[in-house]
N, C-alpha and C. Protein backbone atom coordinates (compact mmCIF):
# COMPACT_ATOMS: atom_id res chain seq x y z
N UNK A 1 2.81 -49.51 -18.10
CA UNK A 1 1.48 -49.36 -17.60
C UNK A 1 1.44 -48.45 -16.36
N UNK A 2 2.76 -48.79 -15.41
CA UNK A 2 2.58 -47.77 -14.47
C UNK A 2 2.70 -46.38 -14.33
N UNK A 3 3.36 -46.24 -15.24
CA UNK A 3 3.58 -45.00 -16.20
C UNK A 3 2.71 -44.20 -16.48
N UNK A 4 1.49 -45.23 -17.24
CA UNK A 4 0.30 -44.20 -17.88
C UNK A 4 -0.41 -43.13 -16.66
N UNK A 5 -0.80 -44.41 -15.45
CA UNK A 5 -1.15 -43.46 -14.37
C UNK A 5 -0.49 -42.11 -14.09
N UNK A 6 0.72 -42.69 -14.06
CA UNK A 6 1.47 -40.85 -12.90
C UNK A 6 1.26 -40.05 -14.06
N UNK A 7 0.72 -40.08 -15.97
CA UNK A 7 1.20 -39.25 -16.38
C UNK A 7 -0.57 -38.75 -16.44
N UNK A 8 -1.54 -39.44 -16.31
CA UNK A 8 -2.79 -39.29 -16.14
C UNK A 8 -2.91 -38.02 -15.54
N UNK A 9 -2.46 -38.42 -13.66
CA UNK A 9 -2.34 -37.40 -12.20
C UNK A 9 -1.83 -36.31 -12.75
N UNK A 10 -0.84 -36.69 -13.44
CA UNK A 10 0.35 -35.23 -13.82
C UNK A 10 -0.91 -34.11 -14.73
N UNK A 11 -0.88 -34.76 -15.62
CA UNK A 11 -1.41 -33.75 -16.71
C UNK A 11 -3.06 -33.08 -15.83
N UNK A 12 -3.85 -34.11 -15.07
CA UNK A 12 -4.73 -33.36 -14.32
C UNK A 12 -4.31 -32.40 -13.37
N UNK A 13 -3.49 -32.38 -12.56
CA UNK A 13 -3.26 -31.82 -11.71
C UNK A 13 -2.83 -30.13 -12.72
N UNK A 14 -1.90 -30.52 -13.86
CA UNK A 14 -1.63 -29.33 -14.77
C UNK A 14 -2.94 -28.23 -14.95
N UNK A 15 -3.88 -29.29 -15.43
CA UNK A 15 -5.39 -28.92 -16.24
C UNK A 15 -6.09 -27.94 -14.95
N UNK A 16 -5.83 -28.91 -14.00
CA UNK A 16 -6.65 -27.64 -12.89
C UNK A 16 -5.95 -26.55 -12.10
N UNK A 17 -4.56 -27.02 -12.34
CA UNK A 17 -3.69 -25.73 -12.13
C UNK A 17 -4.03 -24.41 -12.81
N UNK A 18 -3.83 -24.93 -14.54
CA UNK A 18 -3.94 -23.72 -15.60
C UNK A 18 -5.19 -23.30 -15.28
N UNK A 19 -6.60 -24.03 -15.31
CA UNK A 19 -7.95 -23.36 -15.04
C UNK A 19 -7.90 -22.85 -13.61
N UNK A 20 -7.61 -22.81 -12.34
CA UNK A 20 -7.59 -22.13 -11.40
C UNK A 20 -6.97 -20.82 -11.71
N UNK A 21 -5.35 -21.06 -12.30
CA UNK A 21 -5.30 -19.30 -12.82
C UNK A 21 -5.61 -18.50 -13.54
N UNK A 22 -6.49 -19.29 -14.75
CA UNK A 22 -7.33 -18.23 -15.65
C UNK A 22 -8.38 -17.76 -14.84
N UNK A 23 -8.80 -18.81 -13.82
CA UNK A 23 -10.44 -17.96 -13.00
C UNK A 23 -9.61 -16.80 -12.07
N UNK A 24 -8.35 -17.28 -11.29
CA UNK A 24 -8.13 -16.33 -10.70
C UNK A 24 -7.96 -14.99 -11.29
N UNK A 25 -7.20 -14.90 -12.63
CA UNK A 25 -6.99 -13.76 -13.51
C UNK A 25 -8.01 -13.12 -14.05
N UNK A 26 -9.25 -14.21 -14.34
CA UNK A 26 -10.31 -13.02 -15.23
C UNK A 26 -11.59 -12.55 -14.12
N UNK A 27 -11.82 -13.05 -12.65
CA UNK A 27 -12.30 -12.46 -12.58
C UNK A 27 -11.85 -11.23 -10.96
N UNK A 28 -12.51 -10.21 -11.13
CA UNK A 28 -11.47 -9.22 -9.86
C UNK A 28 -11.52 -10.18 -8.56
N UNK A 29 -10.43 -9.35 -7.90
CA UNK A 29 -10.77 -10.34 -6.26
C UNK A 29 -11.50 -9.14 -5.40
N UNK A 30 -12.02 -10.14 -4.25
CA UNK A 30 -13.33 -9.34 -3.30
C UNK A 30 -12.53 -8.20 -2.66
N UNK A 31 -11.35 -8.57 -2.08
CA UNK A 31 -9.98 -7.99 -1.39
C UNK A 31 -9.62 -6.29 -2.40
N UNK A 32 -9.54 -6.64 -3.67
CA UNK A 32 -9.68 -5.43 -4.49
C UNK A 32 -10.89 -4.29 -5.19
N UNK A 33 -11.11 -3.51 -3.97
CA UNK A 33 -11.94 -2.35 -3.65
C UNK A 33 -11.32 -1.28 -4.42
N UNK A 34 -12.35 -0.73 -5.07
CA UNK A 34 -11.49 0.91 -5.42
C UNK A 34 -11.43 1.98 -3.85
N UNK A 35 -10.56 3.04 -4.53
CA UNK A 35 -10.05 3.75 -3.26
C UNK A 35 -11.26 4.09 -2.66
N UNK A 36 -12.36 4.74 -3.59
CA UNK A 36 -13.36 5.42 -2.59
C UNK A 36 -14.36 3.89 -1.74
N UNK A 37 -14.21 3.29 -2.13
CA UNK A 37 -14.80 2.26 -1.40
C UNK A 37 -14.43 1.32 -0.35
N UNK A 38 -12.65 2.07 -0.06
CA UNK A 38 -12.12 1.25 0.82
C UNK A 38 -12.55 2.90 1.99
N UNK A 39 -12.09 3.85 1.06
CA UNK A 39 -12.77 4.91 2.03
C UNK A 39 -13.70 4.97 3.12
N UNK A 40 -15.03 4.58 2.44
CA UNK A 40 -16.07 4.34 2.63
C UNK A 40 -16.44 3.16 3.81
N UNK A 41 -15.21 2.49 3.59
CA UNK A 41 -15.29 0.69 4.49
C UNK A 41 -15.08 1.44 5.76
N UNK A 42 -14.00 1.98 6.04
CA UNK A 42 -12.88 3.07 6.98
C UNK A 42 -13.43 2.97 8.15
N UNK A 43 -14.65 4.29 7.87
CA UNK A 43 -15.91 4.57 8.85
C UNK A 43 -16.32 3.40 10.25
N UNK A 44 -16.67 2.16 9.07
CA UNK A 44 -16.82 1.17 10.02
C UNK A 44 -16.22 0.05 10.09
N UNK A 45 -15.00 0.30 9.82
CA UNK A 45 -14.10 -0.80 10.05
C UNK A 45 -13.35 -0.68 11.87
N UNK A 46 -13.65 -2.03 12.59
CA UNK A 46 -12.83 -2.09 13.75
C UNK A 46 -11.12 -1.48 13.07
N UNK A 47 -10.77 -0.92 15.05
CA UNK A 47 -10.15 -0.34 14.50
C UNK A 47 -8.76 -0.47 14.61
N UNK A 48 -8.86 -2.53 15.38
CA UNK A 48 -7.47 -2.82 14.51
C UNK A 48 -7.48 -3.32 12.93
N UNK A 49 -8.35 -3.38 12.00
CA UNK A 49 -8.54 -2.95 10.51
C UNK A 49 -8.17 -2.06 9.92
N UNK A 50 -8.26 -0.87 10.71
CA UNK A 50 -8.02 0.25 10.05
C UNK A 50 -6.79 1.25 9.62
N UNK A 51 -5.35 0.44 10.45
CA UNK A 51 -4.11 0.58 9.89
C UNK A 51 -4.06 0.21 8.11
N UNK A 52 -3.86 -1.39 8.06
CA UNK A 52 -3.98 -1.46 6.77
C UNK A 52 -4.70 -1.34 6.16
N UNK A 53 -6.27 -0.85 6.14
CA UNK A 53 -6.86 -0.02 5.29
C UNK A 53 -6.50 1.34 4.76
N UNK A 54 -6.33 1.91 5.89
CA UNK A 54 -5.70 3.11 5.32
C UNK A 54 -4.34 3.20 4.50
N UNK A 55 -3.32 2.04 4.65
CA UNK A 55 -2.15 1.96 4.03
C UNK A 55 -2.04 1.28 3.07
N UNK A 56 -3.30 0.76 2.33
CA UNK A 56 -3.67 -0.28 1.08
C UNK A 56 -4.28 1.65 0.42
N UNK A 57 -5.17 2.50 0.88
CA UNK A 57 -5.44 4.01 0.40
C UNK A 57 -4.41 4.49 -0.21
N UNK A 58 -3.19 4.80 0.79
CA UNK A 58 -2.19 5.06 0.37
C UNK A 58 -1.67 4.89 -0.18
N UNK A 59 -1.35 3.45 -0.28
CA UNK A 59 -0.74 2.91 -1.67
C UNK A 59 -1.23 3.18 -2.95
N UNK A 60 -2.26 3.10 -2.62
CA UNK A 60 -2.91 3.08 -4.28
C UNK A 60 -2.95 4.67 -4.45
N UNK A 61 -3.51 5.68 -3.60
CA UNK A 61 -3.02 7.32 -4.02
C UNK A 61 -1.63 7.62 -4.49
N UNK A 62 -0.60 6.84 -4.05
CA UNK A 62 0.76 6.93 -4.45
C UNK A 62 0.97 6.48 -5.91
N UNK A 63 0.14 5.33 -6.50
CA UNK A 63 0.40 4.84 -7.72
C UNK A 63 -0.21 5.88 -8.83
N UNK A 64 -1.17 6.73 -8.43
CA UNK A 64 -2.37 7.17 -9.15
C UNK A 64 -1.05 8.50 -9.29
N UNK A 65 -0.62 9.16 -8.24
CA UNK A 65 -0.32 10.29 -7.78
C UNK A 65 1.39 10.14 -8.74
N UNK A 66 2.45 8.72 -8.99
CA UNK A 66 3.21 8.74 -9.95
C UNK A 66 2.83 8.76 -11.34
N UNK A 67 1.69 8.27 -11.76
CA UNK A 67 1.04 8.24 -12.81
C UNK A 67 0.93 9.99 -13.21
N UNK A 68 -0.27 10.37 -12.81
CA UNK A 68 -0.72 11.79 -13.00
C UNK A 68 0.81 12.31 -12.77
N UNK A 69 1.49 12.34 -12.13
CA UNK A 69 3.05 13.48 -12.22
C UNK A 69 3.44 12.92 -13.65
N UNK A 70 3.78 11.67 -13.79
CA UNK A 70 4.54 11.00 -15.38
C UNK A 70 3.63 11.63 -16.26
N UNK A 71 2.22 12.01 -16.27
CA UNK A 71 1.39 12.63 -17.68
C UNK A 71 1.49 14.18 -17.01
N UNK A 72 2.15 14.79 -16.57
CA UNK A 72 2.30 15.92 -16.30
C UNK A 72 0.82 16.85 -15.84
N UNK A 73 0.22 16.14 -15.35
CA UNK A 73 -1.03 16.37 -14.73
C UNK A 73 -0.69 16.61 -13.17
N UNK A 74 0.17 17.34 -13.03
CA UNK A 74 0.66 18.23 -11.18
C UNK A 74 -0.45 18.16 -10.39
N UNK A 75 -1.31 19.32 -10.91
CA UNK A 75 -2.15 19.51 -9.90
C UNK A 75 -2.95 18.64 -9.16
N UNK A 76 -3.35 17.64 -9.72
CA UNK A 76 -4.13 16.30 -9.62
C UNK A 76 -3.33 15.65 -8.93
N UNK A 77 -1.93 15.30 -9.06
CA UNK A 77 -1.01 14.44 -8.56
C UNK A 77 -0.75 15.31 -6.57
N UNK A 78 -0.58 16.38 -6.99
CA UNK A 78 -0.07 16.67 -5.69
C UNK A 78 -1.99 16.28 -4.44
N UNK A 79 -3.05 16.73 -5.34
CA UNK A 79 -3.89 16.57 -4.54
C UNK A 79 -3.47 14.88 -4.18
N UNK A 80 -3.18 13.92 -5.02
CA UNK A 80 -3.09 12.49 -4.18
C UNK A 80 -2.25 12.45 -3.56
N UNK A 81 -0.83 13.12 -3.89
CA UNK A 81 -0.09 13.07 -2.72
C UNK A 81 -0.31 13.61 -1.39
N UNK A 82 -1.08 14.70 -1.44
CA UNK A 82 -1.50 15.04 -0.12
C UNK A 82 -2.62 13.74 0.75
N UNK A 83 -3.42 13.28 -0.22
CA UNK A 83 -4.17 11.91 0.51
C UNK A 83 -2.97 10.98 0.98
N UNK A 84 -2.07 10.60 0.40
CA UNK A 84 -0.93 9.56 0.51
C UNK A 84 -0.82 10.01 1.84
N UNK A 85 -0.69 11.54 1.93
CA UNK A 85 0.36 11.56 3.60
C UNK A 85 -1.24 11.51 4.51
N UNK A 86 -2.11 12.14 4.18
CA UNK A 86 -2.94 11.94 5.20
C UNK A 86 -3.23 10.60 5.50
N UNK A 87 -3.54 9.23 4.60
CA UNK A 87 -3.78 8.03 5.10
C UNK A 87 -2.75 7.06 5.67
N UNK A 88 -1.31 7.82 5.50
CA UNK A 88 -0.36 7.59 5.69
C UNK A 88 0.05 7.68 7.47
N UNK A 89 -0.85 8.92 7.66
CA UNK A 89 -0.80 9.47 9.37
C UNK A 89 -1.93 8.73 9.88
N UNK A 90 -2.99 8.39 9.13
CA UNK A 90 -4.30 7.87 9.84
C UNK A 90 -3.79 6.58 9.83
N UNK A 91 -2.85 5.35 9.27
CA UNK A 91 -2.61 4.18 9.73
C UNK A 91 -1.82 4.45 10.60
N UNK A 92 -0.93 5.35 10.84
CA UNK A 92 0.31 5.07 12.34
C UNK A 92 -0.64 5.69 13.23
N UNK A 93 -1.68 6.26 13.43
CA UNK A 93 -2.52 6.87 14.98
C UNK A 93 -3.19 5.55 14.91
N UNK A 94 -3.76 4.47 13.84
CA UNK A 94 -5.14 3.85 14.25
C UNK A 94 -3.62 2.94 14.72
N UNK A 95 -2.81 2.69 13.98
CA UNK A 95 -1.88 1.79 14.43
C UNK A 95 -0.90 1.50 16.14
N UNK A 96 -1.27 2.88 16.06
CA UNK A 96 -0.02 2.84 17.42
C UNK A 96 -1.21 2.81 18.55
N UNK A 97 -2.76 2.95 18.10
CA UNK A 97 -4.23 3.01 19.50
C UNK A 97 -4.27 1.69 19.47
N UNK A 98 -4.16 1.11 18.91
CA UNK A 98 -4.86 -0.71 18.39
C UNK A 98 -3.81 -1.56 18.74
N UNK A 99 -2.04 -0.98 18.61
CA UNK A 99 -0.82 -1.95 18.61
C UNK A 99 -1.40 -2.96 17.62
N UNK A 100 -1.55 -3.04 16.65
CA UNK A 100 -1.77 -3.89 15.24
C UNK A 100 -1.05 -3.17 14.47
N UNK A 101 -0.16 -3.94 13.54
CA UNK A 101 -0.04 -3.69 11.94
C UNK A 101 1.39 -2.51 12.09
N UNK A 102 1.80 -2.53 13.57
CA UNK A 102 2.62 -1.53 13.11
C UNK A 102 4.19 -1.59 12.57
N UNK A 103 4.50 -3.03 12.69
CA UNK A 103 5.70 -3.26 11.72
C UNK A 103 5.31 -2.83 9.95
N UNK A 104 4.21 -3.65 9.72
CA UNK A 104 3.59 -3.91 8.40
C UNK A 104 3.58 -2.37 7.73
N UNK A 105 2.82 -1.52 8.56
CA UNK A 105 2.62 -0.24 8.68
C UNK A 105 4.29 0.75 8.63
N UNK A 106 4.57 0.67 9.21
CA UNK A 106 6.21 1.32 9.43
C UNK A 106 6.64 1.05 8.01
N UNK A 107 7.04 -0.38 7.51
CA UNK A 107 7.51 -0.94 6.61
C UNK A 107 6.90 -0.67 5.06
N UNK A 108 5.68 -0.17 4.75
CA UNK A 108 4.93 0.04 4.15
C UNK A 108 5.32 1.45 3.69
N UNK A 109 4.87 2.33 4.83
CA UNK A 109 5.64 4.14 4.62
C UNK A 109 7.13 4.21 4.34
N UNK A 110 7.74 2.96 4.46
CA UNK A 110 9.51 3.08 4.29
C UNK A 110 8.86 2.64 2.51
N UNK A 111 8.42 1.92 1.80
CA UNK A 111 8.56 1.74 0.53
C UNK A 111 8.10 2.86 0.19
N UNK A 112 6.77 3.21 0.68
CA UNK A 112 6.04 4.42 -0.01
C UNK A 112 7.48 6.32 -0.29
N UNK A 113 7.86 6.09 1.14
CA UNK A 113 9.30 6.62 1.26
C UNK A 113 10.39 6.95 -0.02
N UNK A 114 10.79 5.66 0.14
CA UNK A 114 11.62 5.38 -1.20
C UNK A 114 11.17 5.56 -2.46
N UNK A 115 9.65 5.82 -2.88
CA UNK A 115 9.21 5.34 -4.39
C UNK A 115 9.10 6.98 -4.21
N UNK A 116 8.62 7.66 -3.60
CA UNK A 116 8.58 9.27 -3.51
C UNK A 116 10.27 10.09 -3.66
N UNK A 117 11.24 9.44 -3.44
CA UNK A 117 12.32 10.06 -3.29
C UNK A 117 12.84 9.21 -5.04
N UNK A 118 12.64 8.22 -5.63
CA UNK A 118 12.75 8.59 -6.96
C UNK A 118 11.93 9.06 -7.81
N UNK A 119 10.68 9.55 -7.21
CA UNK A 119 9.80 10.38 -8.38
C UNK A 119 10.52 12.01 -8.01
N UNK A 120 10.92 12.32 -6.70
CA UNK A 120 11.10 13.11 -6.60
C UNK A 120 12.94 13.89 -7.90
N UNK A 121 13.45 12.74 -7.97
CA UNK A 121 14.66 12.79 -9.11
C UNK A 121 14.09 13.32 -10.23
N UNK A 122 12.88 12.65 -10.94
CA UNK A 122 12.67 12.95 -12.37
C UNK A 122 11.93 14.00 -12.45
N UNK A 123 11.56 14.69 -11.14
CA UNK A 123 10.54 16.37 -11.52
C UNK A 123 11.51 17.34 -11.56
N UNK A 124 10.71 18.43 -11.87
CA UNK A 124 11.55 19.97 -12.32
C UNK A 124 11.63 19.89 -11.02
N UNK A 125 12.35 21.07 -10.47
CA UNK A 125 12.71 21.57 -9.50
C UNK A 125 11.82 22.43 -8.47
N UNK A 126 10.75 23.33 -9.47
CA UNK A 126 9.57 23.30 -8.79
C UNK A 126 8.51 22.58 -8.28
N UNK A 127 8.06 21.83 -9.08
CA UNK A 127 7.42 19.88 -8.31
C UNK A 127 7.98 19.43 -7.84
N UNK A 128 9.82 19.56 -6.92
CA UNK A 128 10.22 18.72 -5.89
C UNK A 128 9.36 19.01 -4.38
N UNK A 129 8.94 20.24 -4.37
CA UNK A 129 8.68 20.87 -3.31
C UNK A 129 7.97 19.87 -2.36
N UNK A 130 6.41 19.78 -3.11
CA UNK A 130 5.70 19.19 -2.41
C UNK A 130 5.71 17.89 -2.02
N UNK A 131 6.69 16.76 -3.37
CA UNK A 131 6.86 15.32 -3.18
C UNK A 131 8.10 15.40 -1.32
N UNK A 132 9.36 16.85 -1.37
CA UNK A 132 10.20 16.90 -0.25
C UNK A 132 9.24 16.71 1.28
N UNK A 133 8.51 17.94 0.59
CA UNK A 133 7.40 17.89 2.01
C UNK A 133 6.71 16.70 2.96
N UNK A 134 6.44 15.94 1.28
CA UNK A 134 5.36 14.68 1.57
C UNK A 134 6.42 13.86 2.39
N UNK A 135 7.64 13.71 1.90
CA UNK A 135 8.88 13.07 2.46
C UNK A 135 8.97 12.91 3.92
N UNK A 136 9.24 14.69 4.03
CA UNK A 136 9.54 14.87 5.57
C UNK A 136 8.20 14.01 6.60
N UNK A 137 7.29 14.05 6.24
CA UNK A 137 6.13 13.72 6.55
C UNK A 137 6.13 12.39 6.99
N UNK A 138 6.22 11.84 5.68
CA UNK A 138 6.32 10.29 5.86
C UNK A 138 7.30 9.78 6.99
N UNK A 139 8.95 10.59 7.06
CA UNK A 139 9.47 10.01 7.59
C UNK A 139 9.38 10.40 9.60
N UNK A 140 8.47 11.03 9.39
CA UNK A 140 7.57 11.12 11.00
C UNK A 140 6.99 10.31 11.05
N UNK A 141 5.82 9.97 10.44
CA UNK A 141 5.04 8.82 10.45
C UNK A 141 6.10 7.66 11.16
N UNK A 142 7.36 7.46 10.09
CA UNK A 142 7.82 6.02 10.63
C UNK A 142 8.90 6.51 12.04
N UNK A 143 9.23 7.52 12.30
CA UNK A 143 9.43 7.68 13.82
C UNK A 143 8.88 7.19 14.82
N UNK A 144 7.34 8.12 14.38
CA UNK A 144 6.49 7.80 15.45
C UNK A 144 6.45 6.21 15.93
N UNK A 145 6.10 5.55 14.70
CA UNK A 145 6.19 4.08 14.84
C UNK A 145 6.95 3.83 15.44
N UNK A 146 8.19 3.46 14.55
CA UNK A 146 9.33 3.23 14.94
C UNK A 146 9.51 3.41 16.90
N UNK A 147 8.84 4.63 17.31
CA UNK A 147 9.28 5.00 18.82
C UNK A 147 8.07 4.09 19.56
N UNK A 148 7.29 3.90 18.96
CA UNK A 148 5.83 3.20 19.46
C UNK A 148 6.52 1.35 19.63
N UNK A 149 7.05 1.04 19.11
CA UNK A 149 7.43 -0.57 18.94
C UNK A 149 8.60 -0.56 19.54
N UNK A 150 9.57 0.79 19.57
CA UNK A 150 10.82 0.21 20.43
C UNK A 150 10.80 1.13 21.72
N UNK A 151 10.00 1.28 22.48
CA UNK A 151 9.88 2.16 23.99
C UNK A 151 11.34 2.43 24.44
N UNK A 152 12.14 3.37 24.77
CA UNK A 152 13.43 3.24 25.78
C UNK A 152 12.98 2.57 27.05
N UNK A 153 13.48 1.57 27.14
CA UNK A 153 13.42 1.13 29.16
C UNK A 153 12.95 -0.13 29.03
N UNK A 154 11.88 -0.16 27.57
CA UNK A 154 11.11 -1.73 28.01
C UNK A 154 11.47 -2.51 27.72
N UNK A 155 11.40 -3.88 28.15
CA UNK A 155 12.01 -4.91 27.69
C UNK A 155 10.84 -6.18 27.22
């Protein structure tokens, strides 16, 4: 008899488990904005917000920007890669004015970093150019940081 209970609890607790993740799965979350609308947020977002806004941009220009290179659609791709590095520079300036987000931020351009240096493996030799460029780029960005969070002298 005592039994029946815990298996009662059990199987409810299951039932509203499984229905919490079908609602979470079917419908979008508020948090997931398309790019031009996080764009758009930017403007008037305070502006310790506006690191990881701009580096949630980035991210997603980077996914769009491996995509379009994998369907051999260049031209399109390099225009997102060029957004990648620009929202890429606009989170380490809003980041390093605000002192918010700039580990998160640093750490963020180090993946974005790395996922650019193996797309950069699978292009011809003429499409390395601009992913090298975007590179060098990025890895200023995380200098800058990087020099912003560890000052020489301070303790």
């Amino acid at each position: 008899m005592a039994g029946s209970g815990y298996r009662f609890r059990f199987s409810a607790v299951v039932a509203l488990l499984t229905l919490g993740a079908a609602l979470a799965g079917s419908a979008p979350a508020a948090t997931d904005l398309s790019v031009e609308a996080m764009k758009g947020k930017l403007s008037s977002a305070n502006l310790g917000d506006r690191p990881h806004l701009c580096v949630r941009i980035a991210e997603r220009q980077l996914a769009e920007a491996d995509r379009l290179y994998t369907g051999a659609d260049v031209e399109q791709a390099q225009t997102k890669l060029t957004e990648v590095v620009a929202y890429s520079e606009l989170a380490r300036d809003y980041s390093i004015q605000s002192h918010k987000y700039q580990k998160q931020t640093e750490i963020a351009v180090r993946v974005m970093t790395r996922k650019l240096t193996e797309l950069m493996h699978v292009l011809g030799h003429d499409d390395q150019v601009p992913v090298r460029e975007a590179i060098g780029r990025l890895q200023r960005v995380r200098d800058d940081l990087l020099a912003a969070m560890f000052k020489k002298g301070a303790k």
